[in-house]
C-alpha atoms as a PDB file:
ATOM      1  CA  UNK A   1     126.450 -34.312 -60.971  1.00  0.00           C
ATOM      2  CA  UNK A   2     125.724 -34.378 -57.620  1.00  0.00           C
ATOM      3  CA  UNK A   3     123.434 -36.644 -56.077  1.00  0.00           C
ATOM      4  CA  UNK A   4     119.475 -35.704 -55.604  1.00  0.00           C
ATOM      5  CA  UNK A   5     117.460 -36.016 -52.544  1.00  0.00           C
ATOM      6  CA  UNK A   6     115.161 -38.573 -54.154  1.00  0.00           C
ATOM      7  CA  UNK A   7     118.120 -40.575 -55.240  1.00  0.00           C
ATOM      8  CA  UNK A   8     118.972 -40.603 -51.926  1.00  0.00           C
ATOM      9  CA  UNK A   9     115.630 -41.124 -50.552  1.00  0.00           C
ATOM     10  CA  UNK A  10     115.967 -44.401 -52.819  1.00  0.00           C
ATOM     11  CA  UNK A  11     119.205 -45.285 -51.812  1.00  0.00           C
ATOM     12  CA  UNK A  12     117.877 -44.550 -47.495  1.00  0.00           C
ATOM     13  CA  UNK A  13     114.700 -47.024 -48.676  1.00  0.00           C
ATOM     14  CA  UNK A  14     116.496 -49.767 -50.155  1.00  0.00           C
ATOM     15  CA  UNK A  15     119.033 -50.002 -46.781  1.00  0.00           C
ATOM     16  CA  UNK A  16     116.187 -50.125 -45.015  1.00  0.00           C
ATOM     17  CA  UNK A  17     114.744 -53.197 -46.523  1.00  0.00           C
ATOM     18  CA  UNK A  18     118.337 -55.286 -45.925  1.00  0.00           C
ATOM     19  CA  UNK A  19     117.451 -56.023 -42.989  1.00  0.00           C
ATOM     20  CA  UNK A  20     114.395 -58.174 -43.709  1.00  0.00           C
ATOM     21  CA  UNK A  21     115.045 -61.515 -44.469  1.00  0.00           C
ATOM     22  CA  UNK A  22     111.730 -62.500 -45.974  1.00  0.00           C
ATOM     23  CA  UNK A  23     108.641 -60.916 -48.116  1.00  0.00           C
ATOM     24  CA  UNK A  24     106.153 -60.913 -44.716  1.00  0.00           C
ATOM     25  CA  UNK A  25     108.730 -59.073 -42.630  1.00  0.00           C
ATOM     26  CA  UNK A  26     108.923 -57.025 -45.795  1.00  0.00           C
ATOM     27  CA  UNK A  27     105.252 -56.901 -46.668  1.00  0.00           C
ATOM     28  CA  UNK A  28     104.647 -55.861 -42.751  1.00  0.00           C
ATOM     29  CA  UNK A  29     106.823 -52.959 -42.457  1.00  0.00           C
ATOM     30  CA  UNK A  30     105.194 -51.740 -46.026  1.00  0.00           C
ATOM     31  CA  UNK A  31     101.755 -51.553 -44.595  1.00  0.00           C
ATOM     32  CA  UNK A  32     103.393 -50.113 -41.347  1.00  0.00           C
ATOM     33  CA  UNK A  33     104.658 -47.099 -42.907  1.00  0.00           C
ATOM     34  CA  UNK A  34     100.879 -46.701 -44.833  1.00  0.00           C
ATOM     35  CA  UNK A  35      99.476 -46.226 -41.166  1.00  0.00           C
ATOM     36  CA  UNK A  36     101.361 -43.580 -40.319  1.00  0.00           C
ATOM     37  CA  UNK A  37     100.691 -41.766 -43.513  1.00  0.00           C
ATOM     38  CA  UNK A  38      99.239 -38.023 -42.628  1.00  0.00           C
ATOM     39  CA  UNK A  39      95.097 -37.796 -42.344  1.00  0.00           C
ATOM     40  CA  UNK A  40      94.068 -37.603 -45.886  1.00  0.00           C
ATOM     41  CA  UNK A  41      91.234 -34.296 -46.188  1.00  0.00           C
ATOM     42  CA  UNK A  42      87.758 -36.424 -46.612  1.00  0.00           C
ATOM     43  CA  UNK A  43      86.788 -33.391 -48.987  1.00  0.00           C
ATOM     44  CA  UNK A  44      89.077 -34.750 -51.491  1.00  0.00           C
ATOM     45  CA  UNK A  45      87.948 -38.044 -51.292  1.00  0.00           C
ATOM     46  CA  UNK A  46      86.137 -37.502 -54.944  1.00  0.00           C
ATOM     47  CA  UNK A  47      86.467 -38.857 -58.301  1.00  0.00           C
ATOM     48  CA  UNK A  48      88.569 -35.565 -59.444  1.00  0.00           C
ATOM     49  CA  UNK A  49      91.123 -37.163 -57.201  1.00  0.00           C
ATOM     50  CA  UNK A  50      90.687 -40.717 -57.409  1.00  0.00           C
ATOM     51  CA  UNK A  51      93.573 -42.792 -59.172  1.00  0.00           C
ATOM     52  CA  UNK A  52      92.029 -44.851 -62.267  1.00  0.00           C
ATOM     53  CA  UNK A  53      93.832 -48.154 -62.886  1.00  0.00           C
ATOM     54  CA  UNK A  54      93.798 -49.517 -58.867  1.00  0.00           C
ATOM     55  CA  UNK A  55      92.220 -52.393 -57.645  1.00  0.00           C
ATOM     56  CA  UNK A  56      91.257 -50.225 -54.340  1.00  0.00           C
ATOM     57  CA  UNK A  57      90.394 -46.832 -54.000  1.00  0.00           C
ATOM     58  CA  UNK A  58      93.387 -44.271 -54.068  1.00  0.00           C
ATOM     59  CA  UNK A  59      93.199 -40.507 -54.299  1.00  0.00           C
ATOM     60  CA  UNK A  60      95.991 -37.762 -54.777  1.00  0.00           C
ATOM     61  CA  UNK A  61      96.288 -34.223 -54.710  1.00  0.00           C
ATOM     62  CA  UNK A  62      99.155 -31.922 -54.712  1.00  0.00           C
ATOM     63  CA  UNK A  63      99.751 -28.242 -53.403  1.00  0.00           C
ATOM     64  CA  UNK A  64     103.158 -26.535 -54.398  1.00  0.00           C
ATOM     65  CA  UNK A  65     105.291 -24.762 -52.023  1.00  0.00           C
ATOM     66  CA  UNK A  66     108.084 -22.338 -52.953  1.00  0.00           C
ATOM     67  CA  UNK A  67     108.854 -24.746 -56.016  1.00  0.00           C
ATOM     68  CA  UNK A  68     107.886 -27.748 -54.511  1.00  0.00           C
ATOM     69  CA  UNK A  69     105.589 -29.896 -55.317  1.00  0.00           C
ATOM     70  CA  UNK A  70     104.175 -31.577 -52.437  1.00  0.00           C
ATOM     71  CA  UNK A  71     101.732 -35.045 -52.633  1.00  0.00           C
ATOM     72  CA  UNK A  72      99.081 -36.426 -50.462  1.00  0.00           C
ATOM     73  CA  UNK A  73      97.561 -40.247 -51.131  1.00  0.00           C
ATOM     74  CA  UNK A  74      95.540 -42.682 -49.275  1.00  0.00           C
ATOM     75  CA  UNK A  75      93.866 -45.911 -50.149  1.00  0.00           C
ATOM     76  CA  UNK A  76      91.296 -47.658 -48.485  1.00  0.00           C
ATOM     77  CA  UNK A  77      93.706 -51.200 -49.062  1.00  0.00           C
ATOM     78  CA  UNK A  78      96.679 -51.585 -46.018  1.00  0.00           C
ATOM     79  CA  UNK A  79      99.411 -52.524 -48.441  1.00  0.00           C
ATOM     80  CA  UNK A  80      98.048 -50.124 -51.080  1.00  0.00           C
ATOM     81  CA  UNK A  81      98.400 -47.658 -48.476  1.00  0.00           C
ATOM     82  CA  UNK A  82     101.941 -48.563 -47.399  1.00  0.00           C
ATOM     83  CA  UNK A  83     102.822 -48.342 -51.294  1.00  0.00           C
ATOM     84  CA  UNK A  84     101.600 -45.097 -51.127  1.00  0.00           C
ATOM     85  CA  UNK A  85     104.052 -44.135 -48.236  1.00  0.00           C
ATOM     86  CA  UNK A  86     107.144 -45.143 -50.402  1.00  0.00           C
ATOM     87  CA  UNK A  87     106.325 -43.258 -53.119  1.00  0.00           C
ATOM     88  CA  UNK A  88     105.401 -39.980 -51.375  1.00  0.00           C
ATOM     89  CA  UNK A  89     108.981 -40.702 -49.679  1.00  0.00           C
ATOM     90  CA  UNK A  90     110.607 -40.597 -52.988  1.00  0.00           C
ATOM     91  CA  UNK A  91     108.428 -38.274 -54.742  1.00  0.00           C
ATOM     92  CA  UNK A  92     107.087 -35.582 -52.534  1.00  0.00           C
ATOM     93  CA  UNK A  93     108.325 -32.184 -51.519  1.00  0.00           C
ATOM     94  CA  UNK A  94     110.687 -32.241 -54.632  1.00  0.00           C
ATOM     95  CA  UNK A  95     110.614 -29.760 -57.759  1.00  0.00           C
ATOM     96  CA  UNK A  96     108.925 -30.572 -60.954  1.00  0.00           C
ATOM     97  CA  UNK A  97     112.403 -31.327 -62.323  1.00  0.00           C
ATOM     98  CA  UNK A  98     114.173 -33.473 -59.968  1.00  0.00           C
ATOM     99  CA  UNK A  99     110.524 -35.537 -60.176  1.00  0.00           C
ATOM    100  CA  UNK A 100     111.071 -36.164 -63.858  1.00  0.00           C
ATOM    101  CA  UNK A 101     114.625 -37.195 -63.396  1.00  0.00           C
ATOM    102  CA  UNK A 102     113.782 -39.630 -60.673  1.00  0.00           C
ATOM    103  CA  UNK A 103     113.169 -43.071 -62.123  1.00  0.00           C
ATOM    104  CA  UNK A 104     112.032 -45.805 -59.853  1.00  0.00           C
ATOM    105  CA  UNK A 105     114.849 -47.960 -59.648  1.00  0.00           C
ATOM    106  CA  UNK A 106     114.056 -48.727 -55.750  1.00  0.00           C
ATOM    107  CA  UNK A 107     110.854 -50.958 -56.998  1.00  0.00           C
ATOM    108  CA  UNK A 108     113.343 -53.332 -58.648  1.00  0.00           C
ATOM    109  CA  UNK A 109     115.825 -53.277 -56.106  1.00  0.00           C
ATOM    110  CA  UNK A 110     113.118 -54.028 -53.298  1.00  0.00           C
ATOM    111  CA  UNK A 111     112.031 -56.624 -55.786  1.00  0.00           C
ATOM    112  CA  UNK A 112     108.469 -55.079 -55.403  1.00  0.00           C
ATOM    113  CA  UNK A 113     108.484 -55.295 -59.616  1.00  0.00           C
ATOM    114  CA  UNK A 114     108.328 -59.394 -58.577  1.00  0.00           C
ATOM    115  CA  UNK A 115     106.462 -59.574 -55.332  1.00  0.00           C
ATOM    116  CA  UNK A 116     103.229 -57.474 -55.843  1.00  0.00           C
ATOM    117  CA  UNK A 117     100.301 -58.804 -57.827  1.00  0.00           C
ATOM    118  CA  UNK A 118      99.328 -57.638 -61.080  1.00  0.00           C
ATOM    119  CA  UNK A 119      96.910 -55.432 -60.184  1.00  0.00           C
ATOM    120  CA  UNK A 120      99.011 -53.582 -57.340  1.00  0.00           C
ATOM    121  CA  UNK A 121     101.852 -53.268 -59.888  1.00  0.00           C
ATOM    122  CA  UNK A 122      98.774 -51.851 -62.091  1.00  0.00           C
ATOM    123  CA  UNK A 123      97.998 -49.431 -59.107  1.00  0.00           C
ATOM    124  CA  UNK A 124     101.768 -48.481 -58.575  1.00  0.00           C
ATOM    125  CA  UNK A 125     102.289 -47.644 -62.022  1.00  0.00           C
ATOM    126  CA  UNK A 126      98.712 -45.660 -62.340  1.00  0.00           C
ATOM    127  CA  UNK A 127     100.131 -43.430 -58.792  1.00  0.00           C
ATOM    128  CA  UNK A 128     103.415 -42.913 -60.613  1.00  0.00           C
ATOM    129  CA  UNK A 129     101.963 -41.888 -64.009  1.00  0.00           C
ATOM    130  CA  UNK A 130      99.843 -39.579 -62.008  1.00  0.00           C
ATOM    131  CA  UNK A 131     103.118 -38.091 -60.179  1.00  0.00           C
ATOM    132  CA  UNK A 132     104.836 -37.572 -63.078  1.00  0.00           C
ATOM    133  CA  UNK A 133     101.722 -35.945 -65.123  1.00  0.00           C
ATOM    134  CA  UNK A 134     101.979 -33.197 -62.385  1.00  0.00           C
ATOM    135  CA  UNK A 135     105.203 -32.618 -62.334  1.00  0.00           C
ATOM    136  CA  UNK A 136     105.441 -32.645 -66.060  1.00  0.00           C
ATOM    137  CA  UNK A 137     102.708 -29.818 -66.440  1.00  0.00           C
ATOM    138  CA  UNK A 138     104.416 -27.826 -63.003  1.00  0.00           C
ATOM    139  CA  UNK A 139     107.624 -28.102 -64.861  1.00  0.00           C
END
């Protein structure tokens, strides 16, 4: 079976991490790649979009393209937000499918299943559930 584009979105994420020696080089260029996530639409800023189960705000929506589905987040937290960028790398602009066959594997190979608090593992776990939801009812 050939390889997916989110399994190599993983496998792109995880090289990218090698080259930080420690957790606040690692930490850093997480909350780096949340600021340069896209302008999230204020108007969606509601509770029909908000993310239950995080310590900070986060809200999602999706549109679909062709069969696509494509994900927008932001959080009001810097790291939260950064978390955010990771998982839209993985996750967005995929097909309901290749979503559902996608597991996470890149959170224990950055080690982020060690390094983040309860609560932002909490979070993580709440934006992933939330992923897959959509993907399983697009599917």
């Amino acid at each position: 079976m050939a390889t997916s584009s989110a399994e190599l979105a993983q496998q792109e994420l995880v090289e990218e991490f090698e080259i930080f020696d420690n957790w606040m080089d690692r930490y850093q260029y997480i909350i780096d790649m949340g600021k340069q996530l896209p302008d999230f639409p204020e108007e969606r800023r509601t509770e029909e979009f908000k993310i239950q189960g995080c310590q900070s705000n986060v809200w999602m929506w999706h549109q679909e393209e062709g069969d696509k589905l494509i994900f927008k987040a932001t959080s009001d937290a810097a790291i939260v937000s950064g978390l955010i960028a990771l998982l839209l790398r993985i996750y967005s602009e995929r097909t309901a499918d290749e979503i559902m066959h996608t597991e996470p594997h890149f959170l224990q190979e950055l080690g982020l299943d060690k390094h983040l608090s309860p609560t932002r593992s909490n979070g993580l776990n709440a934006m992933l559930e939330r992923i897959y939801q959509i993907a399983k009812q697009d599917s």
